[in-house]
Protein backbone atom coordinates (compact mmCIF):
# COMPACT_ATOMS: atom_id res chain seq x y z
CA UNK A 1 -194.39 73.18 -78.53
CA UNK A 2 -193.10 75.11 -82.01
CA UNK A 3 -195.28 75.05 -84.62
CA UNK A 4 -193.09 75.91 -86.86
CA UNK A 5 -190.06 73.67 -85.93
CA UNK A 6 -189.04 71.88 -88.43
CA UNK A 7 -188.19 68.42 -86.70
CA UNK A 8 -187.09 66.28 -89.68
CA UNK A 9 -184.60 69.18 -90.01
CA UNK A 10 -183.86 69.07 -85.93
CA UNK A 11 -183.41 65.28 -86.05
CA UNK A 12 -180.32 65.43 -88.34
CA UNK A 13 -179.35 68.37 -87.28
CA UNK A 14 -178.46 66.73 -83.45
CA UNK A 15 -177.79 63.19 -84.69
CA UNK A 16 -174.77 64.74 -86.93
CA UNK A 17 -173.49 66.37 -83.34
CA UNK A 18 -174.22 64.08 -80.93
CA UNK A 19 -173.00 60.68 -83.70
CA UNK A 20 -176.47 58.70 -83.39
CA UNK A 21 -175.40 56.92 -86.07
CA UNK A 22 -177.06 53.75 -87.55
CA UNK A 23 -174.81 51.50 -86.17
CA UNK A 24 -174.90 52.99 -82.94
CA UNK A 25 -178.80 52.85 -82.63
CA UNK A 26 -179.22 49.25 -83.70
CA UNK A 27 -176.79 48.64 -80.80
CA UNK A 28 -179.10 50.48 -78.84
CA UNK A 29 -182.05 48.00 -79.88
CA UNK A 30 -179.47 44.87 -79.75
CA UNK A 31 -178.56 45.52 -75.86
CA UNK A 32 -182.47 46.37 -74.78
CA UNK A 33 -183.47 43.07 -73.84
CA UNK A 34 -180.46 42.61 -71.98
CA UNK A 35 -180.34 46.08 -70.23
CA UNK A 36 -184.54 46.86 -69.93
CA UNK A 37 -184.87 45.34 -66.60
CA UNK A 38 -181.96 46.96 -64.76
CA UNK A 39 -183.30 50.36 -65.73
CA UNK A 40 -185.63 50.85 -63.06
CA UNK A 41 -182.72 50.81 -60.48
CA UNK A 42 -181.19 53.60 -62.83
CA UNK A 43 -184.35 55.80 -62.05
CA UNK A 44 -184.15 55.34 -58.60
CA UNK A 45 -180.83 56.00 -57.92
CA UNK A 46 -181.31 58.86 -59.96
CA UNK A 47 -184.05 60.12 -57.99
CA UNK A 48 -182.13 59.34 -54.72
CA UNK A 49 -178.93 61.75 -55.89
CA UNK A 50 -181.98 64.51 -57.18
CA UNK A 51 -183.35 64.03 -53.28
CA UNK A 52 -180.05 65.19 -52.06
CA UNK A 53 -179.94 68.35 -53.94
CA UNK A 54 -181.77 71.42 -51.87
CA UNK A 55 -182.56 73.05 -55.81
CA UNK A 56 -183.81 70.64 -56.45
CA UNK A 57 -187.05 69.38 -54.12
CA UNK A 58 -189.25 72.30 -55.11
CA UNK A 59 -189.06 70.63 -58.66
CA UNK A 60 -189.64 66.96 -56.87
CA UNK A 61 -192.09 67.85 -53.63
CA UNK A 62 -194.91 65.37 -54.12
CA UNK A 63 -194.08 64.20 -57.52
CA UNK A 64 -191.43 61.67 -57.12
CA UNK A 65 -193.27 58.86 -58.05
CA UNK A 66 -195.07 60.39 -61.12
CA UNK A 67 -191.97 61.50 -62.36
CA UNK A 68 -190.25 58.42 -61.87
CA UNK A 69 -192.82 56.11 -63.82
CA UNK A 70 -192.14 59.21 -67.22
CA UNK A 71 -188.57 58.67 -66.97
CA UNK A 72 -188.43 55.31 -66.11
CA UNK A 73 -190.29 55.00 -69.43
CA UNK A 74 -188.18 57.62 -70.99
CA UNK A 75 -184.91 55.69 -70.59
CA UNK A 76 -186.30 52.02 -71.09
CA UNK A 77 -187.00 54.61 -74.78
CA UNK A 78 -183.63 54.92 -75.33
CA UNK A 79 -183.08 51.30 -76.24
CA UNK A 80 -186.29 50.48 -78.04
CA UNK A 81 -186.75 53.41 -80.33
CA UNK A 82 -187.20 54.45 -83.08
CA UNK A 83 -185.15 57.42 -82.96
CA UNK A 84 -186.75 59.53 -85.29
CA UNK A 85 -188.77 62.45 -85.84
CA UNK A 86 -191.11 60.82 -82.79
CA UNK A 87 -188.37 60.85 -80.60
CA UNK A 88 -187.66 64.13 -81.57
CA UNK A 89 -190.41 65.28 -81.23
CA UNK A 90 -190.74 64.22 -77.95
CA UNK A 91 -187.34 65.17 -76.46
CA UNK A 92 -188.53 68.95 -77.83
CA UNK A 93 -191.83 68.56 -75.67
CA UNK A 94 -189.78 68.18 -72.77
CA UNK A 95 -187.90 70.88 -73.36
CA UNK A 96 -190.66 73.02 -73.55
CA UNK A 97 -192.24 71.65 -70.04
CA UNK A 98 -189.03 72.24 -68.35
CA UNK A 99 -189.91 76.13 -69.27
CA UNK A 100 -193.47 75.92 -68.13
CA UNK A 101 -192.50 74.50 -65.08
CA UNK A 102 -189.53 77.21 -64.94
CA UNK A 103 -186.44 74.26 -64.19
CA UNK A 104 -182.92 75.54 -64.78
CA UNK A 105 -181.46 74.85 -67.41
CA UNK A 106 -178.98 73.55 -65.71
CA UNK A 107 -180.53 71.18 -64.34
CA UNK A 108 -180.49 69.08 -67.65
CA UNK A 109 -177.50 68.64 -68.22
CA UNK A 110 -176.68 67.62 -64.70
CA UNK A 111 -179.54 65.49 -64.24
CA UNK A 112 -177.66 64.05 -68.32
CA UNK A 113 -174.80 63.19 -66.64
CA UNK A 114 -176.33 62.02 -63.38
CA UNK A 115 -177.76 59.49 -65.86
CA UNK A 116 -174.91 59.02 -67.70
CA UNK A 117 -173.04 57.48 -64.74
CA UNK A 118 -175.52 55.05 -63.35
CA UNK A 119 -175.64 54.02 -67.45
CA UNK A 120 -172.23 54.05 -67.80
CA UNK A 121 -171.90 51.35 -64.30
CA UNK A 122 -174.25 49.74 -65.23
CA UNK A 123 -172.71 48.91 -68.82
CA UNK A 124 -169.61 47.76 -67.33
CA UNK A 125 -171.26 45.11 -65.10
CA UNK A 126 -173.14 43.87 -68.08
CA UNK A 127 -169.97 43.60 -70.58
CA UNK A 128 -167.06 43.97 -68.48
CA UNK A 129 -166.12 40.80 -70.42
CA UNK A 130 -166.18 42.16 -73.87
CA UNK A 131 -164.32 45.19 -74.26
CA UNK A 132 -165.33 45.94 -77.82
CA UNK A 133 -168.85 45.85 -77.22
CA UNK A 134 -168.70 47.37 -74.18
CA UNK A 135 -167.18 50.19 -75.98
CA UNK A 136 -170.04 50.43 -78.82
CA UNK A 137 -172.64 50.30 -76.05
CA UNK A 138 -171.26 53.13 -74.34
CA UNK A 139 -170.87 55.39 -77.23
CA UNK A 140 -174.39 54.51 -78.37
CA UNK A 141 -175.77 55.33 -75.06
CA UNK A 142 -173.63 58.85 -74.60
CA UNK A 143 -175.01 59.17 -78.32
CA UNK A 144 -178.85 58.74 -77.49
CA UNK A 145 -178.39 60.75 -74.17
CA UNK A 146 -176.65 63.56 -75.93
CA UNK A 147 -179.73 63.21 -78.10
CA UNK A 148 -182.01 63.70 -76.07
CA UNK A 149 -180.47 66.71 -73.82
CA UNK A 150 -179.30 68.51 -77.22
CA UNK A 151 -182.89 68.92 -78.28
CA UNK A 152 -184.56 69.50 -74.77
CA UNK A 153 -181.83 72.39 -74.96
CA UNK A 154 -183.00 73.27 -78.42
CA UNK A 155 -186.93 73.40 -77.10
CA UNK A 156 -185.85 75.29 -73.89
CA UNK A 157 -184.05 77.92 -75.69
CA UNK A 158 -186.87 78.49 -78.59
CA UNK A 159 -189.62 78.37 -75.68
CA UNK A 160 -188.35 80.97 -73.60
CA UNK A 161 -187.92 83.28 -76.27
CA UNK A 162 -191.17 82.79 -76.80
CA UNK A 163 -192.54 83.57 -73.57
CA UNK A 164 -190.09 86.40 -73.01
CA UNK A 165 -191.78 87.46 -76.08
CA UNK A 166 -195.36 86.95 -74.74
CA UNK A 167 -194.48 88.68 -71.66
CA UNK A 168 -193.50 91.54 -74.03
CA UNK A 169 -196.13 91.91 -76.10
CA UNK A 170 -198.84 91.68 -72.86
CA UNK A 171 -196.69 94.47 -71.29
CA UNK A 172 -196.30 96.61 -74.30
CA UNK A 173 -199.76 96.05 -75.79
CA UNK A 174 -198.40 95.50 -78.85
CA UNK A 175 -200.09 92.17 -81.08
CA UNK A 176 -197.99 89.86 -82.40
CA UNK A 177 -198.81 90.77 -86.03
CA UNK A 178 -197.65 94.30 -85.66
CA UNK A 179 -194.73 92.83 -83.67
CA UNK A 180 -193.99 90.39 -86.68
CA UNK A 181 -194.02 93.34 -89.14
CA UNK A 182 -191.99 95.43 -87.26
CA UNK A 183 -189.46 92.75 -86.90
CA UNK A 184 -189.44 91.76 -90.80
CA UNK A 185 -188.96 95.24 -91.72
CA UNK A 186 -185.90 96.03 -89.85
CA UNK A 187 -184.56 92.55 -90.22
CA UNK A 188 -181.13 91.85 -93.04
């Protein structure tokens, strides 16, 4: 994880693009009680669609049921907070895992939307009756998800630069401190 990542700084940064507002994250907190024990059927239909995916079962070979007990208490997360620098924080750890473990990138965002549509059914059982609110909790929850992915994405970027840039400096012998002054002479 960064060191030098300034995550007060990130958290505004992807609330102001992804509109985790205020209002839409004490949604998020008003619907949890309600929604908290349906979200264990989101995981494993989740994991069922990932089990159908060929790219996919080098990533899940003998891990399903660890990684289904982390996201399982990822998403139950999403509607209990807080959704701050922690969470931040967080999200940016897992970023930085999917490099170590060398996952696509584009396996993120699929795997977001993946999510996204069990959510999103799952909403409309639960408020079919109430339009309005229905509405607020699926903004909140495409907020919060978008959340989360925009700073995994964040992490994923930053960390791969950063081994690229250990696998560079091992291969050219160079240290990082002659590295670093090299690149803050030449830079603008």
């Amino acid at each position: 994880m960064s060191e030098t990542q300034d995550f007060e700084a990130l958290t505004r940064y992807a609330k102001a693009f992804t509109g985790l507002t205020p209002e839409r994250e004490a949604c998020l907190l008003e619907v949890s009680e309600q929604l908290q024990p349906l979200l264990a059927t989101v995981t494993d239909k989740f994991y069922e669609q990932l089990g159908h995916i060929p790219e996919t079962a080098p990533f899940l070979e003998g891990r399903v049921d660890t990684l289904k007990k982390s996201h399982l208490a990822w998403i139950q997360s999403l509607f209990t907070g807080p959704f701050d620098i922690s969470c931040t924080e967080l999200m940016y750890k897992v970023g930085d895992i999917h490099v170590k473990v060398h996952l696509p990138v584009e396996f993120m965002a699929g795997a977001m939307s993946m999510i996204n549509n069990e959510l999103i059914l799952l909403v409309i059982e639960q408020f079919a009756d109430d339009q309005e609110k229905m509405a607020l909790v699926l903004t909140s929850i495409n907020s919060i998800t978008s959340f989360s992915l925009f700073v995994m994405q964040q992490s994923y970027q930053e960390s791969t630069v950063a081994e690229e840039l250990d696998k560079f400096l091992r291969i050219s012998g160079m240290s990082r401190v002659l590295f670093t002054n090299l690149a803050n002479a030449y830079s603008d």
